[in-house]
N, C-alpha and C. Protein backbone atom coordinates (compact mmCIF):
# COMPACT_ATOMS: atom_id res chain seq x y z
N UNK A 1 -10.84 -107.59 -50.44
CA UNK A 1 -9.61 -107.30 -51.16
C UNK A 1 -8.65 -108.48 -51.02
N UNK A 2 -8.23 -108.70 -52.10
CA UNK A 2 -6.99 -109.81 -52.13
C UNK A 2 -5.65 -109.26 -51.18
N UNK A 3 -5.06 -110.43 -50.97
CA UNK A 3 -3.27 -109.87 -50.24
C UNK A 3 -2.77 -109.71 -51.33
N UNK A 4 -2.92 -109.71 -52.41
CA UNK A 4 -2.07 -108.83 -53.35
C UNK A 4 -2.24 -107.16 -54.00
N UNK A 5 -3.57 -107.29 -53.79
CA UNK A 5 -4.06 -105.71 -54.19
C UNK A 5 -3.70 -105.00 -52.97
N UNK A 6 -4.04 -105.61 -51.61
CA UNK A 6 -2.97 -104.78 -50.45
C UNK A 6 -1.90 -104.60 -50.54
N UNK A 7 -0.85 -105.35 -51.17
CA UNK A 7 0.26 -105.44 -51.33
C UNK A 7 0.86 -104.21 -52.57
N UNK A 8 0.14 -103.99 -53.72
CA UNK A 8 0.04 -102.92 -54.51
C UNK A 8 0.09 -101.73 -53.88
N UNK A 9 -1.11 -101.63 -52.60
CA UNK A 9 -1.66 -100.08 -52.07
C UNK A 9 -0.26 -99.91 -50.88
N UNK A 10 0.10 -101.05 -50.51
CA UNK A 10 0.95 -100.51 -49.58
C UNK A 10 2.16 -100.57 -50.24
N UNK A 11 2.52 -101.06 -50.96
CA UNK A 11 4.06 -100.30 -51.98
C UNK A 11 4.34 -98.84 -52.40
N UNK A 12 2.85 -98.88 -52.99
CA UNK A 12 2.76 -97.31 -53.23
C UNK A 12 2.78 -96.29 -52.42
N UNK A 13 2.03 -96.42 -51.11
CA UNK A 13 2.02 -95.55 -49.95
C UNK A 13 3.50 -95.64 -49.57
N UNK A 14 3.97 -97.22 -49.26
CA UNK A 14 5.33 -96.81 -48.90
C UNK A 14 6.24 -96.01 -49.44
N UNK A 15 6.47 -96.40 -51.05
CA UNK A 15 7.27 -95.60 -51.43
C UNK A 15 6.99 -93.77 -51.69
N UNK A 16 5.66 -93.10 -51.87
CA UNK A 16 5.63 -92.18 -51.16
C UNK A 16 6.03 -91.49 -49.75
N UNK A 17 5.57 -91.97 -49.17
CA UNK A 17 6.33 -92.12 -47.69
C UNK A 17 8.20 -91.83 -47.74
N UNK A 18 8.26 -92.68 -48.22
CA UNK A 18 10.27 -93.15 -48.33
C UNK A 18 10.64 -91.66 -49.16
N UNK A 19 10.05 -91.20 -50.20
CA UNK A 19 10.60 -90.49 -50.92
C UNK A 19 10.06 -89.13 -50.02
N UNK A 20 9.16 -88.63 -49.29
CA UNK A 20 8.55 -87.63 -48.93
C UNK A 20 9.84 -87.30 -47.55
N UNK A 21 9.85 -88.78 -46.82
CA UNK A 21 10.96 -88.68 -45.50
C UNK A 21 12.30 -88.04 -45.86
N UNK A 22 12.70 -88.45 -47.37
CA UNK A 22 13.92 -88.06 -48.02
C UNK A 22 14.13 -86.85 -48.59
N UNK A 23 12.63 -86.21 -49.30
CA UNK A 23 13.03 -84.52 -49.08
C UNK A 23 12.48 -83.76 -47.86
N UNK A 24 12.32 -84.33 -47.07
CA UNK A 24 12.11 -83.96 -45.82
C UNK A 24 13.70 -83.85 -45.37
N UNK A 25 13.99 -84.69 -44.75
CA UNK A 25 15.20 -84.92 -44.48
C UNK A 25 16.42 -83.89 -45.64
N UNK A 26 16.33 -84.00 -46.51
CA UNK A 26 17.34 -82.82 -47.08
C UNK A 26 17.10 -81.51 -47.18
N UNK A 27 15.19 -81.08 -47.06
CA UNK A 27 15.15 -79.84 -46.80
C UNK A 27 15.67 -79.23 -45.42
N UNK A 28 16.02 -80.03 -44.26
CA UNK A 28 16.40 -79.79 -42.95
C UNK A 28 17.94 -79.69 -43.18
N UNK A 29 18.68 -80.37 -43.36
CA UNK A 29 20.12 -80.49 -43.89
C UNK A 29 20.44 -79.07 -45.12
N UNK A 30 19.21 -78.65 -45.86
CA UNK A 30 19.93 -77.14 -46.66
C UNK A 30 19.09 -76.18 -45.58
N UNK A 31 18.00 -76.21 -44.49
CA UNK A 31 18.33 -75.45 -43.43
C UNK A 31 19.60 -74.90 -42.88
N UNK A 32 20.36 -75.88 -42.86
CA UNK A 32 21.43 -75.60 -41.96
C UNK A 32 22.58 -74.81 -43.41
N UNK A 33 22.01 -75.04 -44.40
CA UNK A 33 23.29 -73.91 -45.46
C UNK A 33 24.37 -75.27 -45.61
N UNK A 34 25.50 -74.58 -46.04
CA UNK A 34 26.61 -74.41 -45.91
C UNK A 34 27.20 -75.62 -47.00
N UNK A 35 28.40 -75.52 -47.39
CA UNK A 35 29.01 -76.95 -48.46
C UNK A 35 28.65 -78.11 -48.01
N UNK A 36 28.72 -78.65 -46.93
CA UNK A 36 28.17 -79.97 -46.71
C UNK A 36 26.58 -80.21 -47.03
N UNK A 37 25.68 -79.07 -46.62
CA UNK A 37 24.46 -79.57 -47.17
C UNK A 37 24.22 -79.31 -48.37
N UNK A 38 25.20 -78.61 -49.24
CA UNK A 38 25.10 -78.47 -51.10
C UNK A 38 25.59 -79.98 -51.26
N UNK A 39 26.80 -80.10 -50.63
CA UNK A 39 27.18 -81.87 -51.44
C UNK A 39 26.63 -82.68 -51.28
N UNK A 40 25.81 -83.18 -49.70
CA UNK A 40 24.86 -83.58 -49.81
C UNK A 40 23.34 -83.69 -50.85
N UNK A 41 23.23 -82.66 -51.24
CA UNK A 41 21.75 -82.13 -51.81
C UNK A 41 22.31 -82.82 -53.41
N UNK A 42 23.72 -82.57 -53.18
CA UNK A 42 23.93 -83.17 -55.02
C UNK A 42 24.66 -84.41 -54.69
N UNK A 43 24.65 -84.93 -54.04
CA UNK A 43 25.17 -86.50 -53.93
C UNK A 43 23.56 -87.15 -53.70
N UNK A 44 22.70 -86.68 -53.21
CA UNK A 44 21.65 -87.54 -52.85
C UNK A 44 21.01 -87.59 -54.67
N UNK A 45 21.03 -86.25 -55.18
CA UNK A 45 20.46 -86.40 -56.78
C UNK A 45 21.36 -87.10 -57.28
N UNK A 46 22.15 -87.03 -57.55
CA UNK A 46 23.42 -88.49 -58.20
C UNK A 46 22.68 -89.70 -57.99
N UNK A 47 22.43 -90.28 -56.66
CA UNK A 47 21.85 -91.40 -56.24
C UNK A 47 20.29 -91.34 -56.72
N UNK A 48 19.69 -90.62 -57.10
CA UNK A 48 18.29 -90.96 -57.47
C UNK A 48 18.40 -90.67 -59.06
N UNK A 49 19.62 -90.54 -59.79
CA UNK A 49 19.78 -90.37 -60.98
C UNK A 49 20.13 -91.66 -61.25
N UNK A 50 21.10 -92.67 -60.74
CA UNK A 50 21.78 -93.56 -60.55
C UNK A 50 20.42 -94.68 -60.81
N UNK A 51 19.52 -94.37 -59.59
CA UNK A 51 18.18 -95.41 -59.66
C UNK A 51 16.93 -95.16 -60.84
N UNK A 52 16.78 -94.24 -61.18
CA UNK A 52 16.18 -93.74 -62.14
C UNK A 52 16.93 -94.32 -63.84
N UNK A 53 18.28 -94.33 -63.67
CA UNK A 53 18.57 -95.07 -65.03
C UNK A 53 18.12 -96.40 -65.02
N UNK A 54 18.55 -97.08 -64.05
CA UNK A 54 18.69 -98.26 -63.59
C UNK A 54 17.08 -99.00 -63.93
N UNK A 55 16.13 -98.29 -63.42
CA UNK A 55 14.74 -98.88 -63.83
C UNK A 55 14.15 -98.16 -65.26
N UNK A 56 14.52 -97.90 -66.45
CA UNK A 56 14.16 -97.63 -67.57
C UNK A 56 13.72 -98.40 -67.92
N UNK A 57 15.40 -99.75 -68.39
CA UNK A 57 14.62 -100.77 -68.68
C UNK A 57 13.34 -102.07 -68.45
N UNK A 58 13.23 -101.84 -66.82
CA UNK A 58 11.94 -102.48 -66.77
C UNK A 58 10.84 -101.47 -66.58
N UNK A 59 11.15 -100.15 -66.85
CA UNK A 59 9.68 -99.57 -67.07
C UNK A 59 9.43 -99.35 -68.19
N UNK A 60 9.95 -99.63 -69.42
CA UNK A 60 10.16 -99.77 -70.43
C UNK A 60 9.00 -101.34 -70.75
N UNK A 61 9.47 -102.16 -69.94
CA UNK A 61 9.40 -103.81 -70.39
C UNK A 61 7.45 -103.78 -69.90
N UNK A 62 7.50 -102.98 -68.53
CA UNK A 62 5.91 -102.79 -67.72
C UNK A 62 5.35 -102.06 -68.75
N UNK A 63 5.42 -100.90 -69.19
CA UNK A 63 4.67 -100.40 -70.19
C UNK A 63 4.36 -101.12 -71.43
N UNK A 64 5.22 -101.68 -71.81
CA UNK A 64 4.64 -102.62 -72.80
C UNK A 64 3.63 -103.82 -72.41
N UNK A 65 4.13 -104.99 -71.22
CA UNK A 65 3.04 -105.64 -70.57
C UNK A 65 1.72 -104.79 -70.52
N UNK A 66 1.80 -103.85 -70.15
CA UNK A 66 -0.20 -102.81 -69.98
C UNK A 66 -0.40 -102.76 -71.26
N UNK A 67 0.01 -102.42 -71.75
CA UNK A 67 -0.03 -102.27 -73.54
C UNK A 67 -0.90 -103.45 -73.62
N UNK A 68 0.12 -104.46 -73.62
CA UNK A 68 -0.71 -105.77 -74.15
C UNK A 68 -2.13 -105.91 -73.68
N UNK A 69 -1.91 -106.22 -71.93
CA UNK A 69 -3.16 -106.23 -71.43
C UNK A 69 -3.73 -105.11 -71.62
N UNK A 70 -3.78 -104.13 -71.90
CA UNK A 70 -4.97 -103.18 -72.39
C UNK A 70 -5.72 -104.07 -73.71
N UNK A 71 -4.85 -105.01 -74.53
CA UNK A 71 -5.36 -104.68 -75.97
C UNK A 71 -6.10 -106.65 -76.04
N UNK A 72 -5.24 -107.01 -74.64
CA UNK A 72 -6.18 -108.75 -74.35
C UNK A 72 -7.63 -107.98 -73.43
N UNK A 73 -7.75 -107.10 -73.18
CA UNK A 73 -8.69 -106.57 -72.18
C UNK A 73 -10.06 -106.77 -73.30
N UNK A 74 -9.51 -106.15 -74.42
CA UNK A 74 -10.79 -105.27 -75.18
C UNK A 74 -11.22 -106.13 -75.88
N UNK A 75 -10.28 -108.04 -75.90
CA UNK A 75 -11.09 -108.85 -76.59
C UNK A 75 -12.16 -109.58 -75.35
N UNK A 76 -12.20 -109.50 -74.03
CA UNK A 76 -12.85 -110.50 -73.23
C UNK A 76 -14.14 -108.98 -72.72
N UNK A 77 -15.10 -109.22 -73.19
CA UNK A 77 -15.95 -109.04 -72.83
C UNK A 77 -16.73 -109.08 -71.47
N UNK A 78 -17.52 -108.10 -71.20
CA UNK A 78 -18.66 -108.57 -69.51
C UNK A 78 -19.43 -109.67 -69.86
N UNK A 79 -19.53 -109.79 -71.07
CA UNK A 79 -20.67 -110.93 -71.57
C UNK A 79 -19.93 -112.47 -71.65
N UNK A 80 -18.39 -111.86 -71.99
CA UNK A 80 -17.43 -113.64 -72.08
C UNK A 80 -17.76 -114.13 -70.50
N UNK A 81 -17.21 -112.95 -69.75
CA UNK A 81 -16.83 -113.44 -68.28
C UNK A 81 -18.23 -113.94 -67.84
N UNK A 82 -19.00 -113.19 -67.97
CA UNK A 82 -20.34 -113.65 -67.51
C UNK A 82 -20.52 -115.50 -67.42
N UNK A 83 -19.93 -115.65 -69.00
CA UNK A 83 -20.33 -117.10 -69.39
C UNK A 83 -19.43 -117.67 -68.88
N UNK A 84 -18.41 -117.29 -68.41
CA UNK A 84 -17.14 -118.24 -67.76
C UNK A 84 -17.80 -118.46 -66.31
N UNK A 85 -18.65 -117.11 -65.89
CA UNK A 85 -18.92 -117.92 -64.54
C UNK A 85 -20.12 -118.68 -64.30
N UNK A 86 -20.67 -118.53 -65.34
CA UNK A 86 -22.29 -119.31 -65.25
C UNK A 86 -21.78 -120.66 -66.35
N UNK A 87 -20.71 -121.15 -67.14
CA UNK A 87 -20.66 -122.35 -67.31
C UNK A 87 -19.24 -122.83 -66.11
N UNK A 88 -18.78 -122.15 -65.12
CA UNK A 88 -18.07 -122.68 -64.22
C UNK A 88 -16.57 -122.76 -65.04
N UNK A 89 -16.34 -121.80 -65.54
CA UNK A 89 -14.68 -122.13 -66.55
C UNK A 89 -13.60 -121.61 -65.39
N UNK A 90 -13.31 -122.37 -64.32
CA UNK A 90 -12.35 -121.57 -63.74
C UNK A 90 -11.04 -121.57 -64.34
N UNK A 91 -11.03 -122.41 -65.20
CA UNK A 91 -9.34 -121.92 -65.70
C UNK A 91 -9.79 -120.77 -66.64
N UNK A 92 -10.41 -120.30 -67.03
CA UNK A 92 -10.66 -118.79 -67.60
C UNK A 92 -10.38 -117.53 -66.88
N UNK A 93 -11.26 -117.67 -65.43
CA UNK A 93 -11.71 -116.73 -64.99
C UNK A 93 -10.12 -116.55 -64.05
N UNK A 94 -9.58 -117.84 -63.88
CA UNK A 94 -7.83 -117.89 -62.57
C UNK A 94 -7.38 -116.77 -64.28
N UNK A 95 -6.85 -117.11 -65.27
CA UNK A 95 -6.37 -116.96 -66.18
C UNK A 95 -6.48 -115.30 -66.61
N UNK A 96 -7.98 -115.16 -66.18
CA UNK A 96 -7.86 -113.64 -66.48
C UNK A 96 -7.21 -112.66 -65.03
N UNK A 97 -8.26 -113.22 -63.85
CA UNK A 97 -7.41 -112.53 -62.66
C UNK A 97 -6.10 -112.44 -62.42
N UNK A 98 -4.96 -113.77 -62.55
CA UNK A 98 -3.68 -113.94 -63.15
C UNK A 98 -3.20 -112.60 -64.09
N UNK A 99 -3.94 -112.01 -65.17
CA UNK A 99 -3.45 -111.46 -66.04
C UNK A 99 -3.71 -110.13 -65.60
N UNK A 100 -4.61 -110.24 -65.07
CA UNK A 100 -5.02 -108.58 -64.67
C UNK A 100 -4.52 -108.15 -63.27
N UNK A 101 -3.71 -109.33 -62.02
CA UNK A 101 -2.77 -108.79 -61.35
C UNK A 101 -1.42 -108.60 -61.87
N UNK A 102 -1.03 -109.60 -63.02
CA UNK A 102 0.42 -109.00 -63.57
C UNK A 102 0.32 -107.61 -63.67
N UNK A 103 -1.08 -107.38 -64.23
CA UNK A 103 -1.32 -105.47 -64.88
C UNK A 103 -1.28 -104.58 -63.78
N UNK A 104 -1.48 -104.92 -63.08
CA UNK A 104 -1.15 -104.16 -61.12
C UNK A 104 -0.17 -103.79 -61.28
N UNK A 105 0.68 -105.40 -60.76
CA UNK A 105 1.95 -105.16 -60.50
C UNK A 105 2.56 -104.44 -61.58
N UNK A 106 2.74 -104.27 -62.61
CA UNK A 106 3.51 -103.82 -64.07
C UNK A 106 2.81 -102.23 -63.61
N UNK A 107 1.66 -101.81 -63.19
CA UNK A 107 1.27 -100.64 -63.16
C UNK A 107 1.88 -100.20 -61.99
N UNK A 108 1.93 -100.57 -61.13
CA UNK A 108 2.84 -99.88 -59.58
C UNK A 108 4.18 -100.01 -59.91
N UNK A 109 4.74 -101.12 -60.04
CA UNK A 109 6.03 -100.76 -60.56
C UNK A 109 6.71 -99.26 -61.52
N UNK A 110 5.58 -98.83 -62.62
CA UNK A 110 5.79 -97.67 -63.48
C UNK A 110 5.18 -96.12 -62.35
N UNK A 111 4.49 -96.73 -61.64
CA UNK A 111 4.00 -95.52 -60.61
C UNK A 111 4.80 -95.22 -59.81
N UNK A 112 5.40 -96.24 -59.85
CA UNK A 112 6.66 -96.03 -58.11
C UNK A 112 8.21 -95.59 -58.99
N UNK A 113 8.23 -95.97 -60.24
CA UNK A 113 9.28 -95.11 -60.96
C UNK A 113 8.99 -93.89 -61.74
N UNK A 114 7.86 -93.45 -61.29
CA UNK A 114 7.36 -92.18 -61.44
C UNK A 114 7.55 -91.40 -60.36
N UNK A 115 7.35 -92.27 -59.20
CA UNK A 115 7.31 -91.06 -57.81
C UNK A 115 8.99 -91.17 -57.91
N UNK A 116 10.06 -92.02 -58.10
CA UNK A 116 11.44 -91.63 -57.92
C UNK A 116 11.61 -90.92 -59.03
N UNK A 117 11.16 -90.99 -60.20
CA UNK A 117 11.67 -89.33 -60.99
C UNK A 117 11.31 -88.15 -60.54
N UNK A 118 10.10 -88.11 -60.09
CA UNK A 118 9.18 -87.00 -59.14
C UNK A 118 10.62 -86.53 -57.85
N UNK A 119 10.47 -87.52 -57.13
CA UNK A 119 11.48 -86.83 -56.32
C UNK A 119 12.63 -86.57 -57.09
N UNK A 120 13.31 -87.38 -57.87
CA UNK A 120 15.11 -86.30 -58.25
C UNK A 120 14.52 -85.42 -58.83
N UNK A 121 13.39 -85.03 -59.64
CA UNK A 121 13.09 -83.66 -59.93
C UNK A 121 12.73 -82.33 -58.92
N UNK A 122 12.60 -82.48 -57.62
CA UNK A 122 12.24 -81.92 -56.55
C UNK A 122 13.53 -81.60 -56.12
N UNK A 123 14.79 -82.81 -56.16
CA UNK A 123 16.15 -82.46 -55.06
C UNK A 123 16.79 -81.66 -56.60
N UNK A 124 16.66 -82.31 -57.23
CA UNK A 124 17.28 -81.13 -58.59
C UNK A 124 16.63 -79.93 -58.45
N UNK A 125 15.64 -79.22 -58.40
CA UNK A 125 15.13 -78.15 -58.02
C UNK A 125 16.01 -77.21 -57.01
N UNK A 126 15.97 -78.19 -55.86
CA UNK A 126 16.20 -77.71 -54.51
C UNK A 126 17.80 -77.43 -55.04
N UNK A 127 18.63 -78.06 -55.69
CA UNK A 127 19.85 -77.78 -55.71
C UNK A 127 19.84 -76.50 -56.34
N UNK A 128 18.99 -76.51 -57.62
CA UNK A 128 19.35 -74.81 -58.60
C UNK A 128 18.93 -74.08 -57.47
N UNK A 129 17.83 -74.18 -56.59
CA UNK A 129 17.36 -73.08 -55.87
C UNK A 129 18.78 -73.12 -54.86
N UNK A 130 19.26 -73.43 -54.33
CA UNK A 130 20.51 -73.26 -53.95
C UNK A 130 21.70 -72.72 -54.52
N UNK A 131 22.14 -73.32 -55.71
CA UNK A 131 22.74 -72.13 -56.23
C UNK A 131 22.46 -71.09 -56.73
N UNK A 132 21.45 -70.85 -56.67
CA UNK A 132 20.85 -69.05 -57.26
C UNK A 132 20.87 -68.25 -55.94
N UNK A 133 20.56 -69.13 -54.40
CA UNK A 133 20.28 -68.32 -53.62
C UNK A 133 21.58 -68.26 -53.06
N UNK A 134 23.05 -69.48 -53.53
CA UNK A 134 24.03 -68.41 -53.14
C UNK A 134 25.10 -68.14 -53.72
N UNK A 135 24.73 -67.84 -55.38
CA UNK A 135 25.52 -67.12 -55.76
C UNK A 135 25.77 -65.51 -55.65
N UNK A 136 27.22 -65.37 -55.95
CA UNK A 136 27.26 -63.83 -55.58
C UNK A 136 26.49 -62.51 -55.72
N UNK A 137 26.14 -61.87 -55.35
CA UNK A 137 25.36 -60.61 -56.22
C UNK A 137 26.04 -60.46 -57.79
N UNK A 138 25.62 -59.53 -58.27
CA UNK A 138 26.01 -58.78 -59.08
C UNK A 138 26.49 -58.03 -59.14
N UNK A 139 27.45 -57.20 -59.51
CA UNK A 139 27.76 -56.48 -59.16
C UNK A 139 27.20 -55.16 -60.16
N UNK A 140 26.67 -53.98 -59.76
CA UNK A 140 26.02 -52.50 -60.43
C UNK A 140 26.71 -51.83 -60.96
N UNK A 141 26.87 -51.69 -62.55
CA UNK A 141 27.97 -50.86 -63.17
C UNK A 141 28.07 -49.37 -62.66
């Protein structure tokens, strides 16, 4: 494995990790109830709403990069590469690996702004489930 495809697997683990510690950490904090862990629970979604706008536009810009390389993919053949390595073309073969780690990176980048929508959709959860569990009864005509 390259230090860059490690570098992919451990972004991703990390930022799972980071986001898992963080509803961890606020499910312990609405343990404890009370207004501070509601403002908390909706100040922390503010902040992952905040980061979630913020990367549109380059997950916007990555999805289109895969796009492309999906559609440079389907012109290079097993049979081109073949011949790039049996006539020795290394500026082909740097040229494609080059292109197909941009497609990594452009792909973890859209994965890891998937797991931060994933989580504000989890602390948004956790907040309605909070206010349902403490709003008032009803009262029985």
């Amino acid at each position: 494995m390259s230090a860059q495809v490690d570098n992919f697997r451990n972004q991703l683990r990390a930022k799972v990790d980071d986001a898992d510690k963080r509803l961890k950490d606020l499910e312990a904090k609405i343990k404890n109830a009370g207004d501070k862990a509601k403002n908390d629970a909706r100040a922390h979604v503010a902040s992952l709403e905040s980061q979630v706008k913020a990367q549109q536009a380059k997950v916007q810009a990555d999805l289109a990069s895969m796009k492309a390389w999906a559609e440079e993919k389907k012109t290079i053949t097993n049979d081109k590469i073949a011949e790039w390595k049996a006539q020795r073309q290394m500026k082909e073969l740097t040229r494609r690996a080059e292109s197909t780690e941009r497609y990594a990176a452009a792909a973890t980048d859209v994965a890891a702004a998937a797991i931060d929508e994933a989580e504000k959709a989890i602390a948004e959860a956790v907040v309605a489930r909070m206010d349902a569990d403490t709003a008032p009864a009803a009262r029985s005509a």
